[in-house]
PDB file of N, CA and C in Angstrom:
ATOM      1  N   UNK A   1      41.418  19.370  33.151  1.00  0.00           N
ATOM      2  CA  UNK A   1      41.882  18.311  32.290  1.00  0.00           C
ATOM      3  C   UNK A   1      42.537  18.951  31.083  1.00  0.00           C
ATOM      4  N   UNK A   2      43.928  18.459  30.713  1.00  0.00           N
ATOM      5  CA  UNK A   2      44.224  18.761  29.711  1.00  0.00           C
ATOM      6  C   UNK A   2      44.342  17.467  28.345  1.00  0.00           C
ATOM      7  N   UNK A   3      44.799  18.023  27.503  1.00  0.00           N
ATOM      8  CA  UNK A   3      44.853  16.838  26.406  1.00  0.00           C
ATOM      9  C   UNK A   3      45.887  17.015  25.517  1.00  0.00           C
ATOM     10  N   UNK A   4      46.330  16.193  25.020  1.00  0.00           N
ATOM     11  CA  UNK A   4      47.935  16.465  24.011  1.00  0.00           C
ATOM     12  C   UNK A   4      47.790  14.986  22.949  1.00  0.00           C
ATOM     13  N   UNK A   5      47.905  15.737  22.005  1.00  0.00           N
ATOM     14  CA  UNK A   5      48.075  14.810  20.788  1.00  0.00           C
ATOM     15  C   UNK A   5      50.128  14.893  21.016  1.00  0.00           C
ATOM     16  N   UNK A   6      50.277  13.585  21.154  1.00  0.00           N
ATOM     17  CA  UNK A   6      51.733  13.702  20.504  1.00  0.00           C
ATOM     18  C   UNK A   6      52.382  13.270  19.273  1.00  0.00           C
ATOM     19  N   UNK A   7      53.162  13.173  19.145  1.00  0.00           N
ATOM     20  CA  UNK A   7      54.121  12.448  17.950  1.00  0.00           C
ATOM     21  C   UNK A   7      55.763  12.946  18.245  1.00  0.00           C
ATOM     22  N   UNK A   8      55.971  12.323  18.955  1.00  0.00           N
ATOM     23  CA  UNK A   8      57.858  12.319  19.225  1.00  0.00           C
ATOM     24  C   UNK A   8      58.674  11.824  18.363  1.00  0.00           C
ATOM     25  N   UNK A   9      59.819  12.914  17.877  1.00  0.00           N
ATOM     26  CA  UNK A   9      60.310  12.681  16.644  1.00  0.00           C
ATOM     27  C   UNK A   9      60.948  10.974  16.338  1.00  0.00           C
ATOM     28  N   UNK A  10      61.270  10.695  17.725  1.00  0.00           N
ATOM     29  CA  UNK A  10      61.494   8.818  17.350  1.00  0.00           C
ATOM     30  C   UNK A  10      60.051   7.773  17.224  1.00  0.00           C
ATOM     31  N   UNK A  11      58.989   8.918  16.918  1.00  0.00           N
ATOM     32  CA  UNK A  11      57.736   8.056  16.624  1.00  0.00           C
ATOM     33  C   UNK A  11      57.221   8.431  15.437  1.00  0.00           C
ATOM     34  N   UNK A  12      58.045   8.966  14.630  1.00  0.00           N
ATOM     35  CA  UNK A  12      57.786   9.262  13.446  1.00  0.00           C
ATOM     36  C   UNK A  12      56.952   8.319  13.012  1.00  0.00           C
ATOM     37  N   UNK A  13      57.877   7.155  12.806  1.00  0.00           N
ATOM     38  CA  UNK A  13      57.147   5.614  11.711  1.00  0.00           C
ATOM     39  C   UNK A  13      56.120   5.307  12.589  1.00  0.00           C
ATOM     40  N   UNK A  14      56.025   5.343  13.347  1.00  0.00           N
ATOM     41  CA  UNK A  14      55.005   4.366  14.418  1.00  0.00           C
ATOM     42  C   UNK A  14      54.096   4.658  14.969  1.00  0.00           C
ATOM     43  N   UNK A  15      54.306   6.362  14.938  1.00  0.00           N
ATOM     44  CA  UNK A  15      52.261   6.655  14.928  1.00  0.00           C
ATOM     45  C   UNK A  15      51.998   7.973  16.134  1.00  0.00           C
ATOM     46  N   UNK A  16      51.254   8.012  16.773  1.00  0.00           N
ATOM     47  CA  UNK A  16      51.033   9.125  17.760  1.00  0.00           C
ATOM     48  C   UNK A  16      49.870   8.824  18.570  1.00  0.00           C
ATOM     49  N   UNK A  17      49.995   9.007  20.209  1.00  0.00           N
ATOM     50  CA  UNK A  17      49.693   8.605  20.748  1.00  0.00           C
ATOM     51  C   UNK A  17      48.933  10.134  21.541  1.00  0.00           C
ATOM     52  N   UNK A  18      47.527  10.070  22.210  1.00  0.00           N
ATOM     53  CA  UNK A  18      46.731  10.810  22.660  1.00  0.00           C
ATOM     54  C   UNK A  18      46.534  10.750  24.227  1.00  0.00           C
ATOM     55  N   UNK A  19      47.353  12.053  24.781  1.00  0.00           N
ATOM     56  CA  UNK A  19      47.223  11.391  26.612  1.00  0.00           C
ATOM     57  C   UNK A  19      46.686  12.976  27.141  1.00  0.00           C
ATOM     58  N   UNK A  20      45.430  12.340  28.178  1.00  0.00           N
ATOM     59  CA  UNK A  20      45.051  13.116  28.792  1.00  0.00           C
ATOM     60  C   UNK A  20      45.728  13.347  30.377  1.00  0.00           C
ATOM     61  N   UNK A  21      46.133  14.761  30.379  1.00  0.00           N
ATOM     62  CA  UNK A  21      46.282  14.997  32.293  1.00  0.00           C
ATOM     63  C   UNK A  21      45.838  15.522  33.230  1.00  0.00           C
ATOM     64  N   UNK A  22      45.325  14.737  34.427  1.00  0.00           N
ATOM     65  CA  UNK A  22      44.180  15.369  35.362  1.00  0.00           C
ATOM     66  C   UNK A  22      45.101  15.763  36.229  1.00  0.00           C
ATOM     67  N   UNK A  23      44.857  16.657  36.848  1.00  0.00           N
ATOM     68  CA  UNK A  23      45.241  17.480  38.393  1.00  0.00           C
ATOM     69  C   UNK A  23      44.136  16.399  39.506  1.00  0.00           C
ATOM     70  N   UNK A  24      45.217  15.805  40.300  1.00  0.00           N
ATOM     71  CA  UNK A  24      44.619  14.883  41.475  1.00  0.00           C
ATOM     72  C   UNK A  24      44.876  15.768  42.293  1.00  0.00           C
ATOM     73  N   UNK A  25      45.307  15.320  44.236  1.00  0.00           N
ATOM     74  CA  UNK A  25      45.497  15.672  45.393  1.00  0.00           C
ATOM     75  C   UNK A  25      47.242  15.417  45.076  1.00  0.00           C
ATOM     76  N   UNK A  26      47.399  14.288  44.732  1.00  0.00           N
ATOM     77  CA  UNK A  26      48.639  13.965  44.808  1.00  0.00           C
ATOM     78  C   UNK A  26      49.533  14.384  44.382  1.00  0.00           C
ATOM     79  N   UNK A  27      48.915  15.191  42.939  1.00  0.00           N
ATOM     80  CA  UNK A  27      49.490  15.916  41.691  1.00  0.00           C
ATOM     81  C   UNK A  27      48.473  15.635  40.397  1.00  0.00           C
ATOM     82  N   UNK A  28      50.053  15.737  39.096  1.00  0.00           N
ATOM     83  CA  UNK A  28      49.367  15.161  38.152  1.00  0.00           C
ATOM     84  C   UNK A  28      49.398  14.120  37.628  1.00  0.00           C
ATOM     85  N   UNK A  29      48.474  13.638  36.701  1.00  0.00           N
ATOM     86  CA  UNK A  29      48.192  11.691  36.393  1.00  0.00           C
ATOM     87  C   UNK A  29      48.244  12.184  35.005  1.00  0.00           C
ATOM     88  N   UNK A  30      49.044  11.200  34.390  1.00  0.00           N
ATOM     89  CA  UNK A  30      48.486  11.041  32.893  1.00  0.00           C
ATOM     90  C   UNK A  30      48.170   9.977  32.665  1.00  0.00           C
ATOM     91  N   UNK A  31      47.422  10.065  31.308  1.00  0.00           N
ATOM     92  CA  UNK A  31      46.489   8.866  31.053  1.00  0.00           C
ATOM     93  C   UNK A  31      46.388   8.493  29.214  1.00  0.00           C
ATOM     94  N   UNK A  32      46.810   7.415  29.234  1.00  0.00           N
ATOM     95  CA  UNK A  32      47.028   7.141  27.723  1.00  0.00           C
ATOM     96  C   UNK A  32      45.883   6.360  26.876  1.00  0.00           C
ATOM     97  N   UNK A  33      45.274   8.101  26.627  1.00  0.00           N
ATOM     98  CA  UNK A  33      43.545   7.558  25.536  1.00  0.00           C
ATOM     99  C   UNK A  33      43.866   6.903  24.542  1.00  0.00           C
ATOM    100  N   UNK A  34      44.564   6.872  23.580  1.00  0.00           N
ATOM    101  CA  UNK A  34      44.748   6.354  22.055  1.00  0.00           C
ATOM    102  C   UNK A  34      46.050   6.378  21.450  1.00  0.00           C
ATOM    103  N   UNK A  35      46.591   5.186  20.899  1.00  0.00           N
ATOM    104  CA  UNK A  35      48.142   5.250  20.197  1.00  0.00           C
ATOM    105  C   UNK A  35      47.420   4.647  18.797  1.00  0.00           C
ATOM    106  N   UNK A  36      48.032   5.151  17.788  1.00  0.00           N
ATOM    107  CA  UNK A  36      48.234   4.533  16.315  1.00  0.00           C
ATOM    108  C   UNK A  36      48.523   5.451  15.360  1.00  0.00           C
ATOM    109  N   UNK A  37      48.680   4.461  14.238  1.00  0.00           N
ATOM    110  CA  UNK A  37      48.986   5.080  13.020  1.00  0.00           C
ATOM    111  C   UNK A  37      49.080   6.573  12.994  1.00  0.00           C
ATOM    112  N   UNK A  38      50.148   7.171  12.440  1.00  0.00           N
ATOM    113  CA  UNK A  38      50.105   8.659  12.011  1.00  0.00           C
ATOM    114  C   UNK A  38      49.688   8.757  11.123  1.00  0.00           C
ATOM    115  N   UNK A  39      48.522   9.407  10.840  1.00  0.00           N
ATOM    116  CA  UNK A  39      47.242   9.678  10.221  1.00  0.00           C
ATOM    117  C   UNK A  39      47.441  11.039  10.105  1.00  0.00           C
ATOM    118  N   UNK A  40      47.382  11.440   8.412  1.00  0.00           N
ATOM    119  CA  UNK A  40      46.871  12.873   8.137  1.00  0.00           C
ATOM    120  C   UNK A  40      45.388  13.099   8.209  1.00  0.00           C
ATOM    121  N   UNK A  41      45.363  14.632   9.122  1.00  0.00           N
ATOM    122  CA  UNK A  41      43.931  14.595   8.858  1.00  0.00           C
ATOM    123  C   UNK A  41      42.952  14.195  10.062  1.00  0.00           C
ATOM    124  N   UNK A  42      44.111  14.037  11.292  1.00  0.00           N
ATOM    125  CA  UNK A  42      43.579  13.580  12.435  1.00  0.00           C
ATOM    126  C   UNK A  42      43.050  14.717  13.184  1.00  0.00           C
ATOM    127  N   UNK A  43      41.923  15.031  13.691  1.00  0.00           N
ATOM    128  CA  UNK A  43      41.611  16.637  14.796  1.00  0.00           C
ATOM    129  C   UNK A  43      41.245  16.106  16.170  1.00  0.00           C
ATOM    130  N   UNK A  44      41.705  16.947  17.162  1.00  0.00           N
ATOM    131  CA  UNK A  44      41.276  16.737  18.294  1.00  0.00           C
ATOM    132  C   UNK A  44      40.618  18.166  18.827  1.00  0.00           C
ATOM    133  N   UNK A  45      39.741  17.701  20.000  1.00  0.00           N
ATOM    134  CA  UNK A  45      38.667  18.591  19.873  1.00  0.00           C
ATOM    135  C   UNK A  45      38.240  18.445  21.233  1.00  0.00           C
ATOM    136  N   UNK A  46      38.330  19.489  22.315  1.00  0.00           N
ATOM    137  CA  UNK A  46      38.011  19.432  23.705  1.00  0.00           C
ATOM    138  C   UNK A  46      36.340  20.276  24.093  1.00  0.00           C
ATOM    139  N   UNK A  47      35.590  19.906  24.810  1.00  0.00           N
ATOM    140  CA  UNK A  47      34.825  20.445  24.942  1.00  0.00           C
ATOM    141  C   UNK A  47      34.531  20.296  26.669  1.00  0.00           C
ATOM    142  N   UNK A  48      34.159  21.222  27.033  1.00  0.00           N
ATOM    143  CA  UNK A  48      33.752  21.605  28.472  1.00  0.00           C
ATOM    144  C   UNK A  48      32.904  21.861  28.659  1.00  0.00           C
ATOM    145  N   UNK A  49      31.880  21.632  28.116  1.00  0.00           N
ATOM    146  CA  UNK A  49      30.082  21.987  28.793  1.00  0.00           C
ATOM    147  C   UNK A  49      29.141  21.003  27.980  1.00  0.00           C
ATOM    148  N   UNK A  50      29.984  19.520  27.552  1.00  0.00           N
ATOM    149  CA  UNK A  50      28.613  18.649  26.722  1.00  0.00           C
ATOM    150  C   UNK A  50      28.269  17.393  28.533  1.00  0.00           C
ATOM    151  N   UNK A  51      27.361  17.788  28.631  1.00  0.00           N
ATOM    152  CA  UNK A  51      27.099  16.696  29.562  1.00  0.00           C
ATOM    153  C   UNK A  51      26.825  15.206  29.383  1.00  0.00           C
ATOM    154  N   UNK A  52      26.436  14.966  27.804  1.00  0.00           N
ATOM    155  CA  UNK A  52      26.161  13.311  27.458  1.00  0.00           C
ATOM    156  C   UNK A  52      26.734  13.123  26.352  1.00  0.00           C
ATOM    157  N   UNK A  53      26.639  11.967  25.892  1.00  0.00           N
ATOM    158  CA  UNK A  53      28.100  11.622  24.539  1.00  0.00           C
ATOM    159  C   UNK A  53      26.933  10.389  24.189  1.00  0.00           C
ATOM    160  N   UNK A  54      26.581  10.157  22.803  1.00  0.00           N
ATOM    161  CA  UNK A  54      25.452   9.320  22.259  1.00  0.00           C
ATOM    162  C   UNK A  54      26.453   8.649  21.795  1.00  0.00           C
ATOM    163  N   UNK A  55      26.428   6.778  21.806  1.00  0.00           N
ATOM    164  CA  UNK A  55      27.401   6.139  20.786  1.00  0.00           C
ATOM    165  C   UNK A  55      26.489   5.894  19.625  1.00  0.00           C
ATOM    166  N   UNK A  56      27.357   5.559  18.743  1.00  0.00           N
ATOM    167  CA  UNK A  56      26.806   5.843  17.561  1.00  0.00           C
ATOM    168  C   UNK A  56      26.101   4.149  17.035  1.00  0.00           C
ATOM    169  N   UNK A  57      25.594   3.817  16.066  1.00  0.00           N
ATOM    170  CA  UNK A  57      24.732   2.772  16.479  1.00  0.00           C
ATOM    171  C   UNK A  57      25.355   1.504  16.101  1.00  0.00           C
ATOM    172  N   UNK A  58      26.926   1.971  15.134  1.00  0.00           N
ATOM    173  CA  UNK A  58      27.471   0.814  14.269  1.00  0.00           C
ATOM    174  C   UNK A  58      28.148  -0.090  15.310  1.00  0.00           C
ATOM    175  N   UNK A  59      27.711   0.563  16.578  1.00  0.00           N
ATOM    176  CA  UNK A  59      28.480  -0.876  17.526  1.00  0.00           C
ATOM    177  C   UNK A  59      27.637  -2.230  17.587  1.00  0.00           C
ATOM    178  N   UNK A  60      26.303  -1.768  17.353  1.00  0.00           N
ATOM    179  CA  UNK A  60      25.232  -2.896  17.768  1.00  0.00           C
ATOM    180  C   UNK A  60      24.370  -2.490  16.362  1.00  0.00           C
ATOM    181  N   UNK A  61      24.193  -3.348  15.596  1.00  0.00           N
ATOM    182  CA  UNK A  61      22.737  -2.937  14.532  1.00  0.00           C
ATOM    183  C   UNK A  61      21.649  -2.635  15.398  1.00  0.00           C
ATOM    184  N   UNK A  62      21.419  -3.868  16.016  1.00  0.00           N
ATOM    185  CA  UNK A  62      20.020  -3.993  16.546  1.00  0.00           C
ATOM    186  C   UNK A  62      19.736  -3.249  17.981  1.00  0.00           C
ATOM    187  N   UNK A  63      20.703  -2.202  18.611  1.00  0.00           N
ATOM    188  CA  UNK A  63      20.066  -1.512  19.890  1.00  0.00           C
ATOM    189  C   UNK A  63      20.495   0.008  18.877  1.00  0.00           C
ATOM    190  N   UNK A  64      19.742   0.815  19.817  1.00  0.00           N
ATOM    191  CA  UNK A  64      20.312   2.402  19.513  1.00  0.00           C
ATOM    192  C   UNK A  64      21.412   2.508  19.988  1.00  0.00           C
ATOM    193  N   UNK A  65      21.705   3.783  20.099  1.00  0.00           N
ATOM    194  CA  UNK A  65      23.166   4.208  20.642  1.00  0.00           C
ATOM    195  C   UNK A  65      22.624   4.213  21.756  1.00  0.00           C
ATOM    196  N   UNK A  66      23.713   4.170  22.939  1.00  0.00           N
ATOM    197  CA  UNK A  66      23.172   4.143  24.488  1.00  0.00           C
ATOM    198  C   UNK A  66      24.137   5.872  24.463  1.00  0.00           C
ATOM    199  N   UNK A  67      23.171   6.535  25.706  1.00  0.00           N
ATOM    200  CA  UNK A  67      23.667   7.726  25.925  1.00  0.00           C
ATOM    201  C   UNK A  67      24.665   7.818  27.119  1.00  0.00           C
ATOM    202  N   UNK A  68      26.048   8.290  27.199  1.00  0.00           N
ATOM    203  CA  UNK A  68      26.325   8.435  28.278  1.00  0.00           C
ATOM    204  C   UNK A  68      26.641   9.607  29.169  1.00  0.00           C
ATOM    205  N   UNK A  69      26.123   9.688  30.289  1.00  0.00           N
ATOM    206  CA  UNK A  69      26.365  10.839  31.242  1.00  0.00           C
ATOM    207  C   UNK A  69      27.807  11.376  31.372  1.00  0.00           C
ATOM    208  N   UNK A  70      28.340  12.324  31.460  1.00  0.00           N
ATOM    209  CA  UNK A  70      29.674  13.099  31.160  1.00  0.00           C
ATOM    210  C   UNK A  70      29.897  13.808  32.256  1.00  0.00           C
ATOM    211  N   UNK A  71      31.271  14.624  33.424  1.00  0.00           N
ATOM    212  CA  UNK A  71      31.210  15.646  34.046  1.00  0.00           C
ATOM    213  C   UNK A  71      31.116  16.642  33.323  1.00  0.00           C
ATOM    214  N   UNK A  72      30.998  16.824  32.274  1.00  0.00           N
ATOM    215  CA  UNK A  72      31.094  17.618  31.169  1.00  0.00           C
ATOM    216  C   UNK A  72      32.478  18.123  30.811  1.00  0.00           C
ATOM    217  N   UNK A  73      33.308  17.765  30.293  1.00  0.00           N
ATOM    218  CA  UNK A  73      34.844  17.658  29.989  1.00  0.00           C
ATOM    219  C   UNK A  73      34.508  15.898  28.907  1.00  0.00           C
ATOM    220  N   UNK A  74      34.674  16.545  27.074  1.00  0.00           N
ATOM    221  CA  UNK A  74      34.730  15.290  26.896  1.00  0.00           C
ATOM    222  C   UNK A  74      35.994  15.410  25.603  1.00  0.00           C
ATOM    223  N   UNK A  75      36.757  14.492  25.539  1.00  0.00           N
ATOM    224  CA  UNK A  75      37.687  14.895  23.908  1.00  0.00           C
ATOM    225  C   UNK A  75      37.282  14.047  23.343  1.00  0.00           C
ATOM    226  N   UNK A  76      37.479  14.991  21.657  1.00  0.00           N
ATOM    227  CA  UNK A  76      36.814  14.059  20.480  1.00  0.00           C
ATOM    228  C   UNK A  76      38.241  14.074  19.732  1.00  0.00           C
ATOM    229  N   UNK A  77      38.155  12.534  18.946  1.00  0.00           N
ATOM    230  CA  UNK A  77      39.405  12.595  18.269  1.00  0.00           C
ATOM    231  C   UNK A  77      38.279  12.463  17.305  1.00  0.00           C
ATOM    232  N   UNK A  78      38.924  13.062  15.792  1.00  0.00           N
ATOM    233  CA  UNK A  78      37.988  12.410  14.457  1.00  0.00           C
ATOM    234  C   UNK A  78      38.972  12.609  13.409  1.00  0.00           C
ATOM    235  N   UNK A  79      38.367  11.953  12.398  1.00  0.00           N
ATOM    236  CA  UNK A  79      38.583  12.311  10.908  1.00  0.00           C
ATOM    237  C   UNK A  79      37.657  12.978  10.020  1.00  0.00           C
ATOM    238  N   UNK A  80      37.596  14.074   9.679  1.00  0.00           N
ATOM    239  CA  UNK A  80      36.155  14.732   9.061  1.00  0.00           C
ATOM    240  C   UNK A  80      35.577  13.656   8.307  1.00  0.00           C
ATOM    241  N   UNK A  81      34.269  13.869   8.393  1.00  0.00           N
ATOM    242  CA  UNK A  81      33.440  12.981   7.416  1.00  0.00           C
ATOM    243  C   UNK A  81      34.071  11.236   7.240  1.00  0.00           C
ATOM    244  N   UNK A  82      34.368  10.705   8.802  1.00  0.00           N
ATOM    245  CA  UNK A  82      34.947   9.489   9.354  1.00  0.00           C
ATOM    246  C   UNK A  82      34.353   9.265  10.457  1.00  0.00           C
ATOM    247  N   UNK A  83      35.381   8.668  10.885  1.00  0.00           N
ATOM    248  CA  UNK A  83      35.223   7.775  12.571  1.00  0.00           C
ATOM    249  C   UNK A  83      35.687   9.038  13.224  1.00  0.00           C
ATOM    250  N   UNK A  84      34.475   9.182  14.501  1.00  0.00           N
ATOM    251  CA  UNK A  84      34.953   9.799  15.471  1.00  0.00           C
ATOM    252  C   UNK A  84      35.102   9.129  16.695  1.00  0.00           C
ATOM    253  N   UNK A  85      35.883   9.246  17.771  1.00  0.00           N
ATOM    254  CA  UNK A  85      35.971   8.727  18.899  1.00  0.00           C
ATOM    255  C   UNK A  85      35.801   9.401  20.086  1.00  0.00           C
ATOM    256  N   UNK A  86      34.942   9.597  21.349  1.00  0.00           N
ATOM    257  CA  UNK A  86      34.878  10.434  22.354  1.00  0.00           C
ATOM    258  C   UNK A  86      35.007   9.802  23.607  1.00  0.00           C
ATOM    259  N   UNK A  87      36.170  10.490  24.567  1.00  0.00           N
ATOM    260  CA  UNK A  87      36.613  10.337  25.564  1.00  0.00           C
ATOM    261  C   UNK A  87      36.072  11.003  26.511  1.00  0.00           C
ATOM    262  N   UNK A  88      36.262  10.774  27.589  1.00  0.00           N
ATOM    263  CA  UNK A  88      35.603  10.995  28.933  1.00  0.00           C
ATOM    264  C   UNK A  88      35.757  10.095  30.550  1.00  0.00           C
ATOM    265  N   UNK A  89      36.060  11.019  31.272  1.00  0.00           N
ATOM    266  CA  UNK A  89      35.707  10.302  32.439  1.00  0.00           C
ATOM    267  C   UNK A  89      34.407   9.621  33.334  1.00  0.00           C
ATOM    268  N   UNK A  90      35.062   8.426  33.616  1.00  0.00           N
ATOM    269  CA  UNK A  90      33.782   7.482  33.996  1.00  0.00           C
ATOM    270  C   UNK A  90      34.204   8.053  35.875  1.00  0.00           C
ATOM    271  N   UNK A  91      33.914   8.396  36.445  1.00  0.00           N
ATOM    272  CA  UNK A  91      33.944   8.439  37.885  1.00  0.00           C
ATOM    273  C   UNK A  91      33.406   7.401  38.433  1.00  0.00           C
ATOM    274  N   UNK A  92      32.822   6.591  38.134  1.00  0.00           N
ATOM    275  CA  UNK A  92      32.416   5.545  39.367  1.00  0.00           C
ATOM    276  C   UNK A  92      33.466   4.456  39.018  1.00  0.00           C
ATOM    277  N   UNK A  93      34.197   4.324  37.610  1.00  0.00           N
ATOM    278  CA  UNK A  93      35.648   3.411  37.157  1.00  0.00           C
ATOM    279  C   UNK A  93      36.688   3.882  37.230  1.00  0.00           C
ATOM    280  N   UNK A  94      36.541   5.641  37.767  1.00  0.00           N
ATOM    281  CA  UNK A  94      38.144   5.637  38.174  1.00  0.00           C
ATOM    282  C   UNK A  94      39.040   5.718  36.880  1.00  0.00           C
ATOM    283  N   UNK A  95      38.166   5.910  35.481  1.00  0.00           N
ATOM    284  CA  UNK A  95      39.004   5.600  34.287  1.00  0.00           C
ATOM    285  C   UNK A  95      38.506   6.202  33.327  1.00  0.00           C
ATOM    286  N   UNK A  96      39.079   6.665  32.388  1.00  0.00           N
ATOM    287  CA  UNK A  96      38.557   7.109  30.874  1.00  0.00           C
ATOM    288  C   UNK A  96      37.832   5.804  29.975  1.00  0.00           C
ATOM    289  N   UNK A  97      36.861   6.516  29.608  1.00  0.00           N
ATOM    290  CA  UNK A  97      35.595   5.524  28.931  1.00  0.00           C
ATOM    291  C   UNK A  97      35.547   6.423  27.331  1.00  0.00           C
ATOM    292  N   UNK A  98      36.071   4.795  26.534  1.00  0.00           N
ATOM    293  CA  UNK A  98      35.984   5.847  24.732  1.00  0.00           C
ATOM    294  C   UNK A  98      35.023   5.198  24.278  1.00  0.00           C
ATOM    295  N   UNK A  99      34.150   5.999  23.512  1.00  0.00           N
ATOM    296  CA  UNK A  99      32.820   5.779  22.910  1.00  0.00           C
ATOM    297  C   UNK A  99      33.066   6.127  21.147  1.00  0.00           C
ATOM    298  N   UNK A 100      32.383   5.132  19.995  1.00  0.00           N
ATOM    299  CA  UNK A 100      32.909   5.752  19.342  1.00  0.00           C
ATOM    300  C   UNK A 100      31.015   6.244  19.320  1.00  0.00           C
ATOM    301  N   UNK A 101      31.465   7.449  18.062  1.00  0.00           N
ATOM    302  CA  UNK A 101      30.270   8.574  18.574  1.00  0.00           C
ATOM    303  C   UNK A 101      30.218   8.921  16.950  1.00  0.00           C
ATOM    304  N   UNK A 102      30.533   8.029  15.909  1.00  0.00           N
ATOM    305  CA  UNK A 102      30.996   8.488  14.298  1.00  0.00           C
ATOM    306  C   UNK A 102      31.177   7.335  13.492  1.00  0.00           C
ATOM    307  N   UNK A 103      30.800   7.186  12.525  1.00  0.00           N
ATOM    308  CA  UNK A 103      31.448   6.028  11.662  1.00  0.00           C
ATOM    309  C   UNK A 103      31.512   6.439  10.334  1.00  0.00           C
TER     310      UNK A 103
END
């Protein structure tokens, strides 16, 4: 899996968009994790050996964070000492699952 923050110079005003690409049978797939605002101060951050991703609790007051199982390949977008967001593949959906994991 790879990952690419972009920003194409005709997306200057309009922000930058975050796409991951898997190697299938068929070839390669890309996959479009996150578009917005161009934000200073934005990091992205790949990791290859976290097996679970905790959400963080500001989705629900009243449950904990639910933990989720990972192939272990997960990207974190954040803002230091902000919102972080963590990506990952769901294999039984066939789809990238974003958790936020920061507030």
């Amino acid at each position: 899996m790879a990952a690419v923050l972009l920003q194409a110079a005709e997306m200057r005003d309009e922000g930058r968009e975050l796409i991951a690409i898997l190697r299938e049978k068929e070839g390669l797939k890309a996959f479009l994790l996150w578009s917005g605002p161009a934000a200073n101060g934005l990091h992205l951050q790949c990791d290859f050996a976290q097996r679970e991703v905790k959400e963080t609790m500001a989705a629900s007051a009243e449950t904990p964070g639910r933990v989720h199982k990972t192939n272990g390949s997960v990207i974190h977008l954040y803002k230091p000492e902000s919102s972080r967001f963590s990506f990952f593949w769901d294999k039984s959906k066939s789809r990238f699952k974003d958790v936020s994991t920061a507030d």
